[in-house]
C-alpha atoms as a PDB file:
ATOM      1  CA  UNK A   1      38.100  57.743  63.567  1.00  0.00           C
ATOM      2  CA  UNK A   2      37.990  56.852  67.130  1.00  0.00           C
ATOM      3  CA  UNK A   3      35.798  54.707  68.736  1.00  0.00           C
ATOM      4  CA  UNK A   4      34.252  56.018  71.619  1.00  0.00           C
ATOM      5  CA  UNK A   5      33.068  53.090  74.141  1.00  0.00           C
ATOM      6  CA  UNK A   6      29.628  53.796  75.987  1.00  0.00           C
ATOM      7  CA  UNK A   7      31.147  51.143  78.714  1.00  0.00           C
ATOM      8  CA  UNK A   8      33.423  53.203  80.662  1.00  0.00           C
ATOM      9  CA  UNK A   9      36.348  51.567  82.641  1.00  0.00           C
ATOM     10  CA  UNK A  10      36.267  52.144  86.564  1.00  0.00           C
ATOM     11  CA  UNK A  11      38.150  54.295  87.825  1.00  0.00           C
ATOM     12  CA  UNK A  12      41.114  52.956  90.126  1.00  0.00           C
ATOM     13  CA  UNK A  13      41.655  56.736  90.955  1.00  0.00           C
ATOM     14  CA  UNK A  14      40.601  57.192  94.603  1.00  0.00           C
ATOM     15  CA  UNK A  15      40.612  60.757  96.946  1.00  0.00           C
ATOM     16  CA  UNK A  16      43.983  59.558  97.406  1.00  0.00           C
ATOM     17  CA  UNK A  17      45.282  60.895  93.982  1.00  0.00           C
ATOM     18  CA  UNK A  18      44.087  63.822  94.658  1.00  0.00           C
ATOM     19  CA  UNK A  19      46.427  64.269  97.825  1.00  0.00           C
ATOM     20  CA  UNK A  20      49.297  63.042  96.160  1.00  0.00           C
ATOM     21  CA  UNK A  21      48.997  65.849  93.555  1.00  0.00           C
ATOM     22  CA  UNK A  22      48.938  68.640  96.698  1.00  0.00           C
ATOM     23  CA  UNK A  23      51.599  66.584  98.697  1.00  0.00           C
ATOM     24  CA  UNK A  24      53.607  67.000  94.930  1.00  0.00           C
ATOM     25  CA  UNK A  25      53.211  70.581  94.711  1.00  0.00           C
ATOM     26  CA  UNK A  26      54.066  71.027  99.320  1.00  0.00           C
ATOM     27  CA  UNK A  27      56.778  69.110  98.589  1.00  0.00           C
ATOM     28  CA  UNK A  28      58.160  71.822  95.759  1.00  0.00           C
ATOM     29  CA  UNK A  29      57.208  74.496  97.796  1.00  0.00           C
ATOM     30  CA  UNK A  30      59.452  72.932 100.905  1.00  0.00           C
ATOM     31  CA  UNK A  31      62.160  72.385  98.247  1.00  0.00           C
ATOM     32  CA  UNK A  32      61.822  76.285  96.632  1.00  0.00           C
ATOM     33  CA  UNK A  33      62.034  77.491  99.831  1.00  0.00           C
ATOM     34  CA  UNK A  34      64.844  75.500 100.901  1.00  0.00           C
ATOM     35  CA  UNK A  35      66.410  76.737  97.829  1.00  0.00           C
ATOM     36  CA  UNK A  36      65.470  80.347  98.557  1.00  0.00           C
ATOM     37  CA  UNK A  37      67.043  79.980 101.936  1.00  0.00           C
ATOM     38  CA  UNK A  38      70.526  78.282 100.459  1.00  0.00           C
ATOM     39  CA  UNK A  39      71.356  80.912  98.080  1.00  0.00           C
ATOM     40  CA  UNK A  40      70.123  83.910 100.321  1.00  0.00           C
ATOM     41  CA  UNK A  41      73.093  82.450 102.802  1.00  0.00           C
ATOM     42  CA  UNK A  42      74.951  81.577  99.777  1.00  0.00           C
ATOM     43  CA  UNK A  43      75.092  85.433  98.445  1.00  0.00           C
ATOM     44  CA  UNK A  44      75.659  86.656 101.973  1.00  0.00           C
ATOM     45  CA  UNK A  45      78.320  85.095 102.355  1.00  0.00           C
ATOM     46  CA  UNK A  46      80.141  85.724  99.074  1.00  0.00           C
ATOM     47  CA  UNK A  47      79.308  89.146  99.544  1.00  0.00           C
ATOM     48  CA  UNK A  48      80.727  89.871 102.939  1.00  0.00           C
ATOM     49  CA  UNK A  49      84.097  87.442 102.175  1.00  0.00           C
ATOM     50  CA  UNK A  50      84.516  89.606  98.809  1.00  0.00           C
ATOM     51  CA  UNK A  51      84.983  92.598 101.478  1.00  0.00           C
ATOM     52  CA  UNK A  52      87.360  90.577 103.371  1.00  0.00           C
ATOM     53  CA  UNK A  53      89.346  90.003 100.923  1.00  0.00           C
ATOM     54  CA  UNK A  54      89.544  93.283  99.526  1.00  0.00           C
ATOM     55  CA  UNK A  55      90.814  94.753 102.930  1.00  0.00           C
ATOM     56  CA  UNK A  56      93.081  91.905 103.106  1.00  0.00           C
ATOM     57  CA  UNK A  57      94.687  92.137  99.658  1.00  0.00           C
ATOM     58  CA  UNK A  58      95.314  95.764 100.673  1.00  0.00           C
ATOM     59  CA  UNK A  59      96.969  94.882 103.685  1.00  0.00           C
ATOM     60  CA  UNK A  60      99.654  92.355 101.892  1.00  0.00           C
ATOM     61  CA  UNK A  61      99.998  95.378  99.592  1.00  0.00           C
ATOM     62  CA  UNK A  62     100.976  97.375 102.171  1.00  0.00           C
ATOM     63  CA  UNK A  63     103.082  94.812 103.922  1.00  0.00           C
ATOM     64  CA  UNK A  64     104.705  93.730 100.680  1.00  0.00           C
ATOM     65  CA  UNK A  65     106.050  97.301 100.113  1.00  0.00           C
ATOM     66  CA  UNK A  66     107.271  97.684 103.798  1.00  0.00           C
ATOM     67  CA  UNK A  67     109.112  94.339 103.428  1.00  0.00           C
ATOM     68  CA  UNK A  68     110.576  95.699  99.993  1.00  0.00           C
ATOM     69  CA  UNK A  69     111.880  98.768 102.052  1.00  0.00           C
ATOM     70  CA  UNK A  70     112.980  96.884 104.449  1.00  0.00           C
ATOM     71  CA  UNK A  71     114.806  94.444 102.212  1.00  0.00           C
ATOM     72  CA  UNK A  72     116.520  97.427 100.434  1.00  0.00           C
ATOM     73  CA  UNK A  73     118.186  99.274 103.704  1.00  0.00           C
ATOM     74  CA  UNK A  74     119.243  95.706 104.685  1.00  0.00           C
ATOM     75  CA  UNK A  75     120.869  95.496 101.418  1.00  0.00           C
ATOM     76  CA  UNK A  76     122.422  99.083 101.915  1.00  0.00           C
ATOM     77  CA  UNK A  77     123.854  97.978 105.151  1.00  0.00           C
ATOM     78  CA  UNK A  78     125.056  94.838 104.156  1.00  0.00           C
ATOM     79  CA  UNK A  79     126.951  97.015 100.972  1.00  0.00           C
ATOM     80  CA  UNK A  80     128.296  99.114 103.989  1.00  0.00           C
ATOM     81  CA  UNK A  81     129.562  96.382 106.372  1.00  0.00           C
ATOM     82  CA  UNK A  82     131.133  94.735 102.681  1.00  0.00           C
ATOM     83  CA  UNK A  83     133.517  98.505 102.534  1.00  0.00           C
ATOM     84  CA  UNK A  84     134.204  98.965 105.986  1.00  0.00           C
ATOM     85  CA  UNK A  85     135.512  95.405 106.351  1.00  0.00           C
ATOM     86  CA  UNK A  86     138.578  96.960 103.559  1.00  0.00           C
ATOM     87  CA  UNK A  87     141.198  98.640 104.744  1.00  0.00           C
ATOM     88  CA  UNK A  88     141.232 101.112 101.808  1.00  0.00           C
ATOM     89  CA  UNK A  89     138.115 102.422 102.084  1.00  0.00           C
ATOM     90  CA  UNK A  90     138.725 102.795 105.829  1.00  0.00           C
ATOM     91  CA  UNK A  91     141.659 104.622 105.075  1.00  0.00           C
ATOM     92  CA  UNK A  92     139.929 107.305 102.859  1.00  0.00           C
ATOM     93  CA  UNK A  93     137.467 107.824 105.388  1.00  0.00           C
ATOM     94  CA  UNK A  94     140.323 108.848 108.005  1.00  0.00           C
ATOM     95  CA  UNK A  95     141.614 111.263 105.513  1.00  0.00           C
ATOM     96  CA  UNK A  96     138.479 112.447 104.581  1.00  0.00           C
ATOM     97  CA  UNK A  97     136.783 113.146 107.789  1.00  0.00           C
ATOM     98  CA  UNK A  98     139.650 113.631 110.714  1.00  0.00           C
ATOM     99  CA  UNK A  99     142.187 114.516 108.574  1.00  0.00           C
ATOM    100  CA  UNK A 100     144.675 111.455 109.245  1.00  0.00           C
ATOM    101  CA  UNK A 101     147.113 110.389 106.803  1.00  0.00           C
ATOM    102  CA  UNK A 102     149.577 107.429 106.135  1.00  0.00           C
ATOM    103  CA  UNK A 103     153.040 108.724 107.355  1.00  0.00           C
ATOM    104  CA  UNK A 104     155.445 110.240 104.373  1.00  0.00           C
ATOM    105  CA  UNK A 105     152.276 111.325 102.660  1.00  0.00           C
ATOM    106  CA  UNK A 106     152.477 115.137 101.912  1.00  0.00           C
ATOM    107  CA  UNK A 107     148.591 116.236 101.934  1.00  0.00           C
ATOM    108  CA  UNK A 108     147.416 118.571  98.797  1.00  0.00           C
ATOM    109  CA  UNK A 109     144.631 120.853  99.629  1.00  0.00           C
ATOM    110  CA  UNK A 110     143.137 122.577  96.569  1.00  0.00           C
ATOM    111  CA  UNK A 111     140.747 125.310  98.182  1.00  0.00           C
ATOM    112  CA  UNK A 112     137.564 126.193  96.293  1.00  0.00           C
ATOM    113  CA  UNK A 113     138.750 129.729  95.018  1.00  0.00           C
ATOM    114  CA  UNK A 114     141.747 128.712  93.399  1.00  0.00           C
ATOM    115  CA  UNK A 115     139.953 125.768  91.168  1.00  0.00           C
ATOM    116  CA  UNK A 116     137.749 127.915  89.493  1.00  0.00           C
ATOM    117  CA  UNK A 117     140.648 129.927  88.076  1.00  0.00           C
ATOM    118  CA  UNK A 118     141.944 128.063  85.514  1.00  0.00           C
END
């Protein structure tokens, strides 16, 4: 068993260490609410840059499909400019839609209404 001595040993505790156990728990209360205050900001601000972000990835959306559009009629007109830079094709356009023809060539015109009597 223990041996209990009737001489206690002074205490070296003074009102001090009584003070530093309050300024302990004023200086956790500073830091919670610091810590409150942080991730308050913290969530506000993830929350309203997760909006912005939303619109914005709907807007490249949007301008990603415009530029594909885009890109595609450029690439139409680039296939025209490629045929009307031959001669050929500019030559079956004149016969096609002002009636001109190279000279010696005898034109054939098949009308509708005799085609579908074979």
């Amino acid at each position: 068993m223990r041996e209990v001595s009737t001489n206690p040993k002074p205490s070296n505790k003074t009102s001090s260490s009584g003070n530093g156990s309050a300024f302990a728990k004023r200086r956790l209360r500073i830091w919670m609410g610091f810590m409150v205050l942080f991730l308050s900001w913290a969530g506000y601000t993830f929350i309203s840059q997760a909006g912005e972000i939303g619109s914005k990835s709907q807007e490249l959306a949007e301008r990603q499909a415009a530029k594909a559009a885009s890109e595609q009629s450029l690439n139409q007109l680039k296939y025209e400019i490629d045929r009307l830079n031959d001669p050929e094709y500019i030559g079956q356009i004149a016969m096609k839609k002002y009636g001109l023809y190279k000279p010696g060539e005898i034109p054939v015109r098949v009308s509708e209404s005799e085609a579908g009597n074979d």
